[in-house]
Protein backbone atom coordinates (compact mmCIF):
# COMPACT_ATOMS: atom_id res chain seq x y z
CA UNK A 1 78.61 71.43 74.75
CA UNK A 2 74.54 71.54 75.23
CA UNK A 3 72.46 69.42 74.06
CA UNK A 4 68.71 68.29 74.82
CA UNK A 5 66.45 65.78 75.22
CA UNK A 6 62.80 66.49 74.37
CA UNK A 7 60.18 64.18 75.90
CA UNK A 8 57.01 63.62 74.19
CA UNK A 9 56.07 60.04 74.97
CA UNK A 10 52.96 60.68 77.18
CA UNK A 11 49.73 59.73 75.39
CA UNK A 12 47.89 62.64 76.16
CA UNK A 13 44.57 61.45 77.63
CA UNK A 14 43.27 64.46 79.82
CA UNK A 15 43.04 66.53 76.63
CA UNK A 16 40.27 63.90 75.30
CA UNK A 17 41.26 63.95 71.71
CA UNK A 18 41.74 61.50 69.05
CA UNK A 19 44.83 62.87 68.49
CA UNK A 20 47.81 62.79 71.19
CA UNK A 21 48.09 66.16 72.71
CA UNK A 22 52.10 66.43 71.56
CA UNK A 23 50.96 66.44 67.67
CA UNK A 24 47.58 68.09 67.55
CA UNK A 25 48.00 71.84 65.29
CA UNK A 26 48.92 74.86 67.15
CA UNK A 27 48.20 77.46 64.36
CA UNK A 28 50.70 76.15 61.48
CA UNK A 29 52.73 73.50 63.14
CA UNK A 30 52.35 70.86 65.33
CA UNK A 31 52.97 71.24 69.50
CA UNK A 32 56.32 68.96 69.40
CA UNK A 33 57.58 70.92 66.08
CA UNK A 34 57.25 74.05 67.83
CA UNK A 35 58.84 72.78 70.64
CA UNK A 36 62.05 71.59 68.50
CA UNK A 37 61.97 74.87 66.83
CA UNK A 38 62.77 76.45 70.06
CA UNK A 39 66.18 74.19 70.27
CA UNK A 40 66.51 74.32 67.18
CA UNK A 41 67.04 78.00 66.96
CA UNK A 42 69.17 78.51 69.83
CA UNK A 43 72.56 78.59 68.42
CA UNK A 44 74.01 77.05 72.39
CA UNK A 45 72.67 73.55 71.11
CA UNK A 46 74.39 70.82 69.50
CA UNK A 47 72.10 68.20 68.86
CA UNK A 48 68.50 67.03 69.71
CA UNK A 49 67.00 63.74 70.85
CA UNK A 50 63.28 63.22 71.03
CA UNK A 51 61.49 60.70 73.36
CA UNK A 52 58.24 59.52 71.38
CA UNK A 53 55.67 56.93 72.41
CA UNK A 54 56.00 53.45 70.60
CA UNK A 55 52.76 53.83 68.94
CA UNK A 56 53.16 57.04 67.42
CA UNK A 57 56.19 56.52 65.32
CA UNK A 58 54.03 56.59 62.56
CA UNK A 59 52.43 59.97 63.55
CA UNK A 60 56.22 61.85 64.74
CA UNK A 61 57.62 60.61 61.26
CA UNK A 62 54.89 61.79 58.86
CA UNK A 63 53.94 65.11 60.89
CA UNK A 64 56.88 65.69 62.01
CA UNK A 65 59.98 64.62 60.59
CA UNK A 66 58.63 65.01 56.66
CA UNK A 67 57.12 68.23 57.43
CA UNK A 68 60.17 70.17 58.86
CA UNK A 69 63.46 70.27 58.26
CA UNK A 70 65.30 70.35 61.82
CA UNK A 71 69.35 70.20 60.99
CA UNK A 72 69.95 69.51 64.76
CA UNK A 73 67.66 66.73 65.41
CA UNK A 74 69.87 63.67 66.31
CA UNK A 75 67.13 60.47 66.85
CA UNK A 76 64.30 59.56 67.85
CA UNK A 77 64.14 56.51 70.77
CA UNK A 78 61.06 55.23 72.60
CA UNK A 79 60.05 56.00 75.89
CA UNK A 80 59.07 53.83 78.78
CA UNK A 81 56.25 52.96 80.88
CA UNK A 82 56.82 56.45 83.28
CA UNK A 83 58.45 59.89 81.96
CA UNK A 84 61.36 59.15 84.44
CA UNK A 85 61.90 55.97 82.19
CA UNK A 86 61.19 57.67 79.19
CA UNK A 87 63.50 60.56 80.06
CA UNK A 88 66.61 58.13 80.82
CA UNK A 89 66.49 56.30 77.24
CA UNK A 90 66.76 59.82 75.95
CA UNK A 91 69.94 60.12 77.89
CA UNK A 92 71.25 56.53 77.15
CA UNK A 93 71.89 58.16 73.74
CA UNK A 94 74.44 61.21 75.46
CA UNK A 95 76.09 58.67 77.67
CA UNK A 96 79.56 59.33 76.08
CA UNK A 97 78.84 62.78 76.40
CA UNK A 98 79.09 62.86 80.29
CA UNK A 99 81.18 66.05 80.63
CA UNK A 100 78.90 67.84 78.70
CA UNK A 101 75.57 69.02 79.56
CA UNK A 102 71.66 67.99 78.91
CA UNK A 103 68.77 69.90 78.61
CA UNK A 104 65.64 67.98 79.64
CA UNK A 105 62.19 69.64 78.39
CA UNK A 106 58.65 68.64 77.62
CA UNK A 107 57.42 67.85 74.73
CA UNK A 108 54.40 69.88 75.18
CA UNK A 109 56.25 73.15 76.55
CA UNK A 110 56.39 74.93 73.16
CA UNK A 111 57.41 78.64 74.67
CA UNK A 112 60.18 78.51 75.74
CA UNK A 113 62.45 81.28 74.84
CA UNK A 114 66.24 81.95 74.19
CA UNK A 115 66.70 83.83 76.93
CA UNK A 116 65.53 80.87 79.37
CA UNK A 117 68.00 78.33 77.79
CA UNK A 118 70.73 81.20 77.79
CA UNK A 119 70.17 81.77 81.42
CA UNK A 120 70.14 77.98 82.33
CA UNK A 121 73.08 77.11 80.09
CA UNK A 122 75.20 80.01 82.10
CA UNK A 123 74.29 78.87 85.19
CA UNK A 124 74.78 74.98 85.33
CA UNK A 125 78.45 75.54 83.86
CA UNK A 126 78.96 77.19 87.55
CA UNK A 127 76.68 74.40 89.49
CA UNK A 128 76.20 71.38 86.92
CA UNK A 129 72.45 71.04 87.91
CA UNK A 130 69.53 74.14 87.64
CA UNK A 131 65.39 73.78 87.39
CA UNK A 132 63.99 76.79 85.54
CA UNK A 133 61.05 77.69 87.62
CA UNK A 134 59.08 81.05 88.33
CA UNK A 135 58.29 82.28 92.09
CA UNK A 136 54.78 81.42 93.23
CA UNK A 137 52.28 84.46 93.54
CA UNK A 138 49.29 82.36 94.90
CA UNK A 139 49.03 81.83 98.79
CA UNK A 140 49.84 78.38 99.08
CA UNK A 141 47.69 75.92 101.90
CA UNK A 142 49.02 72.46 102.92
CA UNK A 143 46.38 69.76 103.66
CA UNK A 144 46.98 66.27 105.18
CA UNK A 145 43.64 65.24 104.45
CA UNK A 146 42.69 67.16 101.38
CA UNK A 147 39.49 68.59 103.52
CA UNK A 148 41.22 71.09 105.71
CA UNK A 149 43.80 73.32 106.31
CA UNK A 150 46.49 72.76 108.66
CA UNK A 151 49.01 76.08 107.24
CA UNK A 152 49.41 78.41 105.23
CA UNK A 153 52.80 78.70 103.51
CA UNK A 154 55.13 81.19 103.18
CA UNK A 155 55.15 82.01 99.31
CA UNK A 156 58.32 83.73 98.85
CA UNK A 157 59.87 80.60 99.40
CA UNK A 158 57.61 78.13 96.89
CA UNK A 159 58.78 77.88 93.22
CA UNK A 160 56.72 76.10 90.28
CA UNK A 161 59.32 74.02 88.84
CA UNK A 162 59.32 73.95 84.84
CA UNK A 163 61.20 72.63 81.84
CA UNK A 164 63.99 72.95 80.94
CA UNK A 165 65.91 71.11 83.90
CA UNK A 166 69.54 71.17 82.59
CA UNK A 167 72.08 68.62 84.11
CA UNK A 168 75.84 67.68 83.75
CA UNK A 169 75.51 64.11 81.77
CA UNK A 170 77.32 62.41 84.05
CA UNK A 171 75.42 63.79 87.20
CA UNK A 172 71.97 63.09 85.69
CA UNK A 173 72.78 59.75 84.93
CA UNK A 174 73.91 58.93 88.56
CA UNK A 175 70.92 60.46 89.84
CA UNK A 176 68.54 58.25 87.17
CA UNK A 177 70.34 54.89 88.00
CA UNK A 178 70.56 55.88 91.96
CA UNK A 179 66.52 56.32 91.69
CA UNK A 180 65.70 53.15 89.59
CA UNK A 181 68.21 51.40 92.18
CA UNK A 182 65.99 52.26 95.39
CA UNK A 183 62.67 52.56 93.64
CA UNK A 184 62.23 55.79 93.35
CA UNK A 185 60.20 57.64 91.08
CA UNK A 186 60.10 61.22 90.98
CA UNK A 187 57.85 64.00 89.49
CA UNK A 188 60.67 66.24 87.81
CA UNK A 189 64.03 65.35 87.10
CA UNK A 190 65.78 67.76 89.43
CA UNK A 191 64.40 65.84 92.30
CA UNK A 192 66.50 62.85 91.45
CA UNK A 193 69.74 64.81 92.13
CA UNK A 194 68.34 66.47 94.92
CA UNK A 195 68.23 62.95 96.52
CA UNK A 196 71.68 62.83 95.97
CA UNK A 197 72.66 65.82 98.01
CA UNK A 198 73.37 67.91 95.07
CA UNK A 199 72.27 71.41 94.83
CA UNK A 200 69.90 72.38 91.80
CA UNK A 201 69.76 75.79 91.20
CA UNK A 202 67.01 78.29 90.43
CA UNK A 203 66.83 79.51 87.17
CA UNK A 204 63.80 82.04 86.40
CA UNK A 205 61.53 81.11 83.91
CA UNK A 206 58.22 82.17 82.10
CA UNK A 207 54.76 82.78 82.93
CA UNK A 208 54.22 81.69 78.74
CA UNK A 209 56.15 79.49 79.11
CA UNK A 210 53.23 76.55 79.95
CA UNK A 211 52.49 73.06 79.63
CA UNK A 212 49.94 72.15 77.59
CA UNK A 213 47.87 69.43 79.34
CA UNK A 214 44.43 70.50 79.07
CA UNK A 215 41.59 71.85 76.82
CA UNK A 216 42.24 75.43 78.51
CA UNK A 217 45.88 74.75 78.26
CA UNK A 218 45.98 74.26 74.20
CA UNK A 219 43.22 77.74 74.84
CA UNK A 220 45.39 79.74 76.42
CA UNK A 221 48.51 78.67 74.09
CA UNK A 222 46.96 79.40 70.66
CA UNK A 223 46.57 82.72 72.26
CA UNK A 224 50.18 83.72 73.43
CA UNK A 225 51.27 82.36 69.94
CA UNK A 226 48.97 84.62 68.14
CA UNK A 227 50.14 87.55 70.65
CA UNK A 228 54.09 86.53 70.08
CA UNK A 229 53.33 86.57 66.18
CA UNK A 230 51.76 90.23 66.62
CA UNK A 231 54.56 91.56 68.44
CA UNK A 232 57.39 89.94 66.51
């Protein structure tokens, strides 16, 4: 069985609005809605569990909750003081679920598609831990310093990781509790089993299929969602 947890605790302060990022409108519906709709239609997913910030219950319940009516959504819990905390409370909720497996996406990652979680939810049953990610098409530079080169990368070997990372329970767990254990706090939850000596594998993603963090960001997503809408 699949089921996911959807993080949307951060408080949103690079977009510089009122508003936290995760609840402003895209077109008719709220960022986080739109990201639960995805789930929500995919008929691979059991149940959903949201990570919200403390002070926003307020904000998730009356724009959210009383707005739409999600059948798979599960609970709400409240996230920590880093996403990697924030991320395990969501999976304190599937720990009796530890043979089955957990989608882990942002909150603010409202495109992705069916076929992405199709693809990820065939693969981990074969390797129990896959990052969606999409090949790099930028030459990449490495700094020390941050003022000068010292190479240039090979491209065809650099991924951008994305959301969804999709995990046996059991193994994701381990991975959390191993990192919290030796103080380790990672940028992306594939990392955390990496440190493990567990292979993740690569699952291809979505150019659309974006984070919004910035004023360009929401830009650039009111955009594809007006395109999708035209083409659908």
């Amino acid at each position: 069985m699949f089921f996911a947890v959807i993080v949307a605790a951060g408080k949103g302060e690079r977009m510089n609005v009122a508003v936290p990022k995760q609840y402003l409108p895209l077109l008719d519906k709220p960022i986080i809605a739109h990201t639960i709709e995805a789930f929500e239609r995919s008929p691979l997913i059991q149940e959903i569990v949201v990570v919200i910030h403390p002070d926003h219950e307020d904000i998730f319940v009356k724009r959210v909750l009383e707005q739409f009516c999600f059948k798979k959504f599960r609970k709400y819990v409240f996230g920590g003081d880093t996403r990697q905390e924030s991320v395990y409370r969501g999976l304190e909720v599937l720990r009796e679920r530890k043979k089955d497996f957990v989608f882990i996406h942002d909150g603010v990652r409202p495109f992705v598609t069916e076929s992405i979680i199709e693809r990820c939810a065939e693969r981990v049953q074969e390797t129990e831990a896959v990052c969606c990610a999409i090949p790099c098409v930028d030459t990449v530079k490495f700094s020390e310093d941050g003022n000068t080169i010292e190479k240039t990368l090979d491209r065809r070997k650099i991924w951008r990781a994305q959301t969804p990372q999709v995990f046996r329970v059991s193994l994701i767990l381990e991975a959390m509790e191993k990192a919290f254990q030796d103080g380790f706090y990672g940028t992306d939850d594939s990392s955390l089993v990496e440190r493990l000596g567990k292979k993740v594998a690569l699952v291809l993603g979505a150019e659309n299929n974006i984070k919004i963090t910035t004023p360009f960001d929401f830009i650039r997503a009111e955009e594809i969602l007006r395109w999708e809408k035209r083409i659908c």
